[in-house]
PDB file of N, CA and C in Angstrom:
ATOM      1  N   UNK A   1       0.816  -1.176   0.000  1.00  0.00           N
ATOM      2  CA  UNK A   1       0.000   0.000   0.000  1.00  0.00           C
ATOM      3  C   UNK A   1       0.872   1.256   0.000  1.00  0.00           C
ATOM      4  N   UNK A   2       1.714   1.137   0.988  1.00  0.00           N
ATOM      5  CA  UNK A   2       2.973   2.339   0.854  1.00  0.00           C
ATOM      6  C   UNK A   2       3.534   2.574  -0.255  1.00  0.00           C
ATOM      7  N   UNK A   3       3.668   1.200  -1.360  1.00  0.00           N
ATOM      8  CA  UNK A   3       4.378   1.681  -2.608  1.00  0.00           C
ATOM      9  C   UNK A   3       3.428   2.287  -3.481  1.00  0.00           C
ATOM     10  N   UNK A   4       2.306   1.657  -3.690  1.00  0.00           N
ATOM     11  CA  UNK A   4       0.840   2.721  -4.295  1.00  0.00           C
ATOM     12  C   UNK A   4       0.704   4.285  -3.679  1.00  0.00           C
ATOM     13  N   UNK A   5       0.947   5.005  -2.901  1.00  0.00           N
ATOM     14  CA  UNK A   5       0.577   5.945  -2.562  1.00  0.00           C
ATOM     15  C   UNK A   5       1.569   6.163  -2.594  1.00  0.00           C
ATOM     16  N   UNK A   6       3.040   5.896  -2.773  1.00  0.00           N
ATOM     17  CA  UNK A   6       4.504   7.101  -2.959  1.00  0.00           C
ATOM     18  C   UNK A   6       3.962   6.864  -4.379  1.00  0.00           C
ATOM     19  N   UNK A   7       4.039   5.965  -5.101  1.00  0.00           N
ATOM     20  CA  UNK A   7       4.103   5.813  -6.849  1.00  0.00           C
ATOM     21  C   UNK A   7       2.479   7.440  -7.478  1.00  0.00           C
ATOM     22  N   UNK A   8       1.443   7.416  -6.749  1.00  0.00           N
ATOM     23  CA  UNK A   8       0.525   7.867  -7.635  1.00  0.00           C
ATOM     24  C   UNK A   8       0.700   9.072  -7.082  1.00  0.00           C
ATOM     25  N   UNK A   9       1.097   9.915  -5.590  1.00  0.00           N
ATOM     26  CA  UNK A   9       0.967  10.502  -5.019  1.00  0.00           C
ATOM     27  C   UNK A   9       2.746  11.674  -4.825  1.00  0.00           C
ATOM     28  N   UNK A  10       3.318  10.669  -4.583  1.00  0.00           N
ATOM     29  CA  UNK A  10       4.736  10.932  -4.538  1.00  0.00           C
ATOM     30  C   UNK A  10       5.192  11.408  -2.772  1.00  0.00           C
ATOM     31  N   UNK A  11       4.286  11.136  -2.467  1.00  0.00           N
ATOM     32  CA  UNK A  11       4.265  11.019  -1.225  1.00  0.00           C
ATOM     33  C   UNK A  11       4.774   9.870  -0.363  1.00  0.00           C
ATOM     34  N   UNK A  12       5.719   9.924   0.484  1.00  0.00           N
ATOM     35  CA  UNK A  12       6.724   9.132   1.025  1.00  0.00           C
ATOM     36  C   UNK A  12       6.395   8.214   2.430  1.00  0.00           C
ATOM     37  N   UNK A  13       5.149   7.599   2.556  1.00  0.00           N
ATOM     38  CA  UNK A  13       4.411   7.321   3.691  1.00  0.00           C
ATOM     39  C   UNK A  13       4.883   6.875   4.746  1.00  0.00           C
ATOM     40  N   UNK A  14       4.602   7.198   6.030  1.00  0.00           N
ATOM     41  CA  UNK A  14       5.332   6.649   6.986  1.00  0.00           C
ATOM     42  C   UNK A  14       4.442   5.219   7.767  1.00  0.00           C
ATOM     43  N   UNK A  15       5.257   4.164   8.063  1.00  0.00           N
ATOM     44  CA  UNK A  15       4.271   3.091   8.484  1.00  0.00           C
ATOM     45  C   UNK A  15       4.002   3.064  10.051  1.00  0.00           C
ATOM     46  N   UNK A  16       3.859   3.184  10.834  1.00  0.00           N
ATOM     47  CA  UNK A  16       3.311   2.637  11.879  1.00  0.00           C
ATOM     48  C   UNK A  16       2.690   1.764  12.491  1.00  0.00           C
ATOM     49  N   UNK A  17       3.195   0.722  13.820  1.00  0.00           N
ATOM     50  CA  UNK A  17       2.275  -0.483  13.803  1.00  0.00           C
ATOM     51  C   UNK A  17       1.450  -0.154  15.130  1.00  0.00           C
ATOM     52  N   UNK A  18      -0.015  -0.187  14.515  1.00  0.00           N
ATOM     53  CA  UNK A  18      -0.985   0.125  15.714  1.00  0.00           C
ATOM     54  C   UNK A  18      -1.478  -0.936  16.156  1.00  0.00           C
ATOM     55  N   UNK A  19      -2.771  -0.842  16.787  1.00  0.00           N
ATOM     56  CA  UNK A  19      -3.199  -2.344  17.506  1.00  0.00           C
ATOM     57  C   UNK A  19      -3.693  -2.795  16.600  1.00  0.00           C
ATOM     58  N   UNK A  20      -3.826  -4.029  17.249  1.00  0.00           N
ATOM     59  CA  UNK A  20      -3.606  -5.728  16.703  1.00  0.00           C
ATOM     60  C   UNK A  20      -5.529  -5.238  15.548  1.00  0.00           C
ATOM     61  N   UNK A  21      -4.936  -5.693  14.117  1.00  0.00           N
ATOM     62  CA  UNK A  21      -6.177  -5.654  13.303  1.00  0.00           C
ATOM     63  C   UNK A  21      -6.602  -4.243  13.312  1.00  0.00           C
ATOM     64  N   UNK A  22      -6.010  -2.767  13.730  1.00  0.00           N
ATOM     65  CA  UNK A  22      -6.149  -1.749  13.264  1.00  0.00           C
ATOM     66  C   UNK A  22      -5.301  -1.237  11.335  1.00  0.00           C
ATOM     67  N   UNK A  23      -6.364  -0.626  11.042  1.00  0.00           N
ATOM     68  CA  UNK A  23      -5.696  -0.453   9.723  1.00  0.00           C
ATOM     69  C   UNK A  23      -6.157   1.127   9.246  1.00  0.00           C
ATOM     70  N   UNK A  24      -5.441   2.154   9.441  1.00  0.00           N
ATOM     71  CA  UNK A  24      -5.999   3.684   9.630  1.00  0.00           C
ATOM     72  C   UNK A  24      -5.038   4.045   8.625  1.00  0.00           C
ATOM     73  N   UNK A  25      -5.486   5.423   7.639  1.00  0.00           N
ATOM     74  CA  UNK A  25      -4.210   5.598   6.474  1.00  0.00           C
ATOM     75  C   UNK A  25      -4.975   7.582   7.238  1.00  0.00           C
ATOM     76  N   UNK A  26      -3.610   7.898   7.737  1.00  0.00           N
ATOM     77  CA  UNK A  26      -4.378   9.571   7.963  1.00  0.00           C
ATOM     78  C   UNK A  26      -2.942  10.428   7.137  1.00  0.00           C
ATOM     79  N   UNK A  27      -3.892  11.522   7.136  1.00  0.00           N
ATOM     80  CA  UNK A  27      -2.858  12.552   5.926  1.00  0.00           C
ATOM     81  C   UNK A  27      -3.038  14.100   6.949  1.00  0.00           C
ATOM     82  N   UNK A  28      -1.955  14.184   7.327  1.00  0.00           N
ATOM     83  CA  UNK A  28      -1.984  15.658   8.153  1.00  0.00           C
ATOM     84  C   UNK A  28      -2.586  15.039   9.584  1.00  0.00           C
ATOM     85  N   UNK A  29      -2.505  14.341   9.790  1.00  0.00           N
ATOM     86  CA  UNK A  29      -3.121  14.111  11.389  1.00  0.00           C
ATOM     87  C   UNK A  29      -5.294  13.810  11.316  1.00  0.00           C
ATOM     88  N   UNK A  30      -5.393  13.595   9.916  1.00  0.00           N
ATOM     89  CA  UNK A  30      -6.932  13.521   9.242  1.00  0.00           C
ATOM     90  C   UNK A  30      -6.862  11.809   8.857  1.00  0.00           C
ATOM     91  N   UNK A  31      -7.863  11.381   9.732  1.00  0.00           N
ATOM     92  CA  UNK A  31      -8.102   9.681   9.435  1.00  0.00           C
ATOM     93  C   UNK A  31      -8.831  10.148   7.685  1.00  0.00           C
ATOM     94  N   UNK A  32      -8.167   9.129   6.637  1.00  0.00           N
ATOM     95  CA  UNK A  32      -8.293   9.569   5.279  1.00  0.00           C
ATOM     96  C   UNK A  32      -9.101   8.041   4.744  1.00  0.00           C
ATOM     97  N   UNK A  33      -8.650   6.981   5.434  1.00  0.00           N
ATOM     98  CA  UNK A  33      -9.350   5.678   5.657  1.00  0.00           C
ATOM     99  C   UNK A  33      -9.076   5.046   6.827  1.00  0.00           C
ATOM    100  N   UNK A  34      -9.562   4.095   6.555  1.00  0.00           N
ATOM    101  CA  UNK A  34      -9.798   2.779   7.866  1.00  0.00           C
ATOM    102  C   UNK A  34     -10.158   1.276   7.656  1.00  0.00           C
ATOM    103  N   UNK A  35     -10.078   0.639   8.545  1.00  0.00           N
ATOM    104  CA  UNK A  35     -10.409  -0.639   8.604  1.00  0.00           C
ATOM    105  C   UNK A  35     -11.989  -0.600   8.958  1.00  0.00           C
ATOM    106  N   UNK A  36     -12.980  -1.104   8.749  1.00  0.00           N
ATOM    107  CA  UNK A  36     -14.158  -0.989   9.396  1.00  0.00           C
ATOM    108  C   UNK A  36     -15.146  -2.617   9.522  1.00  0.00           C
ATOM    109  N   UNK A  37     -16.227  -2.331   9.765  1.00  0.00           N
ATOM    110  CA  UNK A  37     -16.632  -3.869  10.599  1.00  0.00           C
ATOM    111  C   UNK A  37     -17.075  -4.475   8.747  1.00  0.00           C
ATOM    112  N   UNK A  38     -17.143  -4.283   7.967  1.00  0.00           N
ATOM    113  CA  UNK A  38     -16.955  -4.607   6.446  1.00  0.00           C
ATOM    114  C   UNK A  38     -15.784  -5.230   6.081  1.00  0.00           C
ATOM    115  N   UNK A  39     -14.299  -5.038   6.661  1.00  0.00           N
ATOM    116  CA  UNK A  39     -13.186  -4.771   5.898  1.00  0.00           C
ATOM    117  C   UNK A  39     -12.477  -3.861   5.656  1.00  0.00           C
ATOM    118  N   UNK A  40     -11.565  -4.127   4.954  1.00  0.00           N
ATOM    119  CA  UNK A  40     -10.041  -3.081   4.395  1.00  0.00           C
ATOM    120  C   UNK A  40     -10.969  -2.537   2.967  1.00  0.00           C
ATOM    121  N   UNK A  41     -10.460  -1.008   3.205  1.00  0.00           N
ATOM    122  CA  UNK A  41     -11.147  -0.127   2.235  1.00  0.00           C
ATOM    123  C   UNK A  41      -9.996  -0.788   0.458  1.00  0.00           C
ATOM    124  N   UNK A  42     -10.784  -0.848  -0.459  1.00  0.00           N
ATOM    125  CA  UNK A  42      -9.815  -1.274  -1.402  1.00  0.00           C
ATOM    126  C   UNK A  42      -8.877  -0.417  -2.009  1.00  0.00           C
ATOM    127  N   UNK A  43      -7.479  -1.075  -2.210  1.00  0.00           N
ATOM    128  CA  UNK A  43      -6.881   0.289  -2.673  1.00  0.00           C
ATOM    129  C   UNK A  43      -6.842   1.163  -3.140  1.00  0.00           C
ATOM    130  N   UNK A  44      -7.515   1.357  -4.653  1.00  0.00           N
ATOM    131  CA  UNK A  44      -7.962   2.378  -5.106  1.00  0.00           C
ATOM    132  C   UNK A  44      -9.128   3.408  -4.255  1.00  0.00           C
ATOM    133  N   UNK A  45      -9.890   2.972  -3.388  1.00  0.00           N
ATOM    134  CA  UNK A  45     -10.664   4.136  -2.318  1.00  0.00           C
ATOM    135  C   UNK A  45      -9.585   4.571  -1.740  1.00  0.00           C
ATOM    136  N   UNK A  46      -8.500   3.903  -1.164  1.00  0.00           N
ATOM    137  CA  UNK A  46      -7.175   4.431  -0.172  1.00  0.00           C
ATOM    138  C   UNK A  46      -6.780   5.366  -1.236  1.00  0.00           C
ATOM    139  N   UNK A  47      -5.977   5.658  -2.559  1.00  0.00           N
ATOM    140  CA  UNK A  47      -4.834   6.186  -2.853  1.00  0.00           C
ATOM    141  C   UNK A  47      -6.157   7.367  -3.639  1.00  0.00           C
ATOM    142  N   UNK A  48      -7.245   7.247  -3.809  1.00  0.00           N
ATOM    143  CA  UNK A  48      -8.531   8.369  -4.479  1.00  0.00           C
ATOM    144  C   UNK A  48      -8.559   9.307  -2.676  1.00  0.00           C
ATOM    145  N   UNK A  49      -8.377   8.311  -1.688  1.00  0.00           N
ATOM    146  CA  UNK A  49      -9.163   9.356  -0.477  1.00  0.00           C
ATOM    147  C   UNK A  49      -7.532  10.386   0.178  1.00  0.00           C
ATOM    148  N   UNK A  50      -6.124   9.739   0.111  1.00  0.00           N
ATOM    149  CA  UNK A  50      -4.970  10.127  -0.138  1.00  0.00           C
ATOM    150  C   UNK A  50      -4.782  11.511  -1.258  1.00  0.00           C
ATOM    151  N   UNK A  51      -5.176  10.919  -2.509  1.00  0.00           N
ATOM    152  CA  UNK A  51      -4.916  12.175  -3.060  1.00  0.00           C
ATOM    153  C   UNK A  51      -6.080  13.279  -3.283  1.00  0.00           C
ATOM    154  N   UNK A  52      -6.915  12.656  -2.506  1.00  0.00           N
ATOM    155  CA  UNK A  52      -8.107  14.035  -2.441  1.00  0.00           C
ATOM    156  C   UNK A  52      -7.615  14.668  -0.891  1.00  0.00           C
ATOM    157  N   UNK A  53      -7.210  14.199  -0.200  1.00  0.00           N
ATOM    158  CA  UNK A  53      -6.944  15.136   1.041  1.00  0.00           C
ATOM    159  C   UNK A  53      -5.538  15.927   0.908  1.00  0.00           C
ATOM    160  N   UNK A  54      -4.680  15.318   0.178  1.00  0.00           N
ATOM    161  CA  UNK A  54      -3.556  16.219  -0.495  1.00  0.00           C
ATOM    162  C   UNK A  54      -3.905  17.478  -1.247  1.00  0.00           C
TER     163      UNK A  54
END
């Protein structure tokens, strides 16, 4: 996922390991996605919700 969002974005992501089965992508300190009781948002919603908050 980190290499999708430096490649479309150019943005250099930093990883962090949160709790166990958390999955949060935030831009400026702004939750941009998440993990939710559905699932992992698919990548393309991640690197569309990334470069709309950029």
């Amino acid at each position: 996922m980190a290499a999708l969002i430096k490649q479309d974005s150019g943005i250099d992501p930093d990883i962090v390991t949160g709790a166990r089965g958390e999955f949060t992508v935030w831009v400026d300190g702004t939750t941009v996605a998440k993990k939710s009781a559905d699932g992992f948002p698919t990548d393309e919603e991640i690197v569309a919700a990334v470069r709309a908050a950029v």
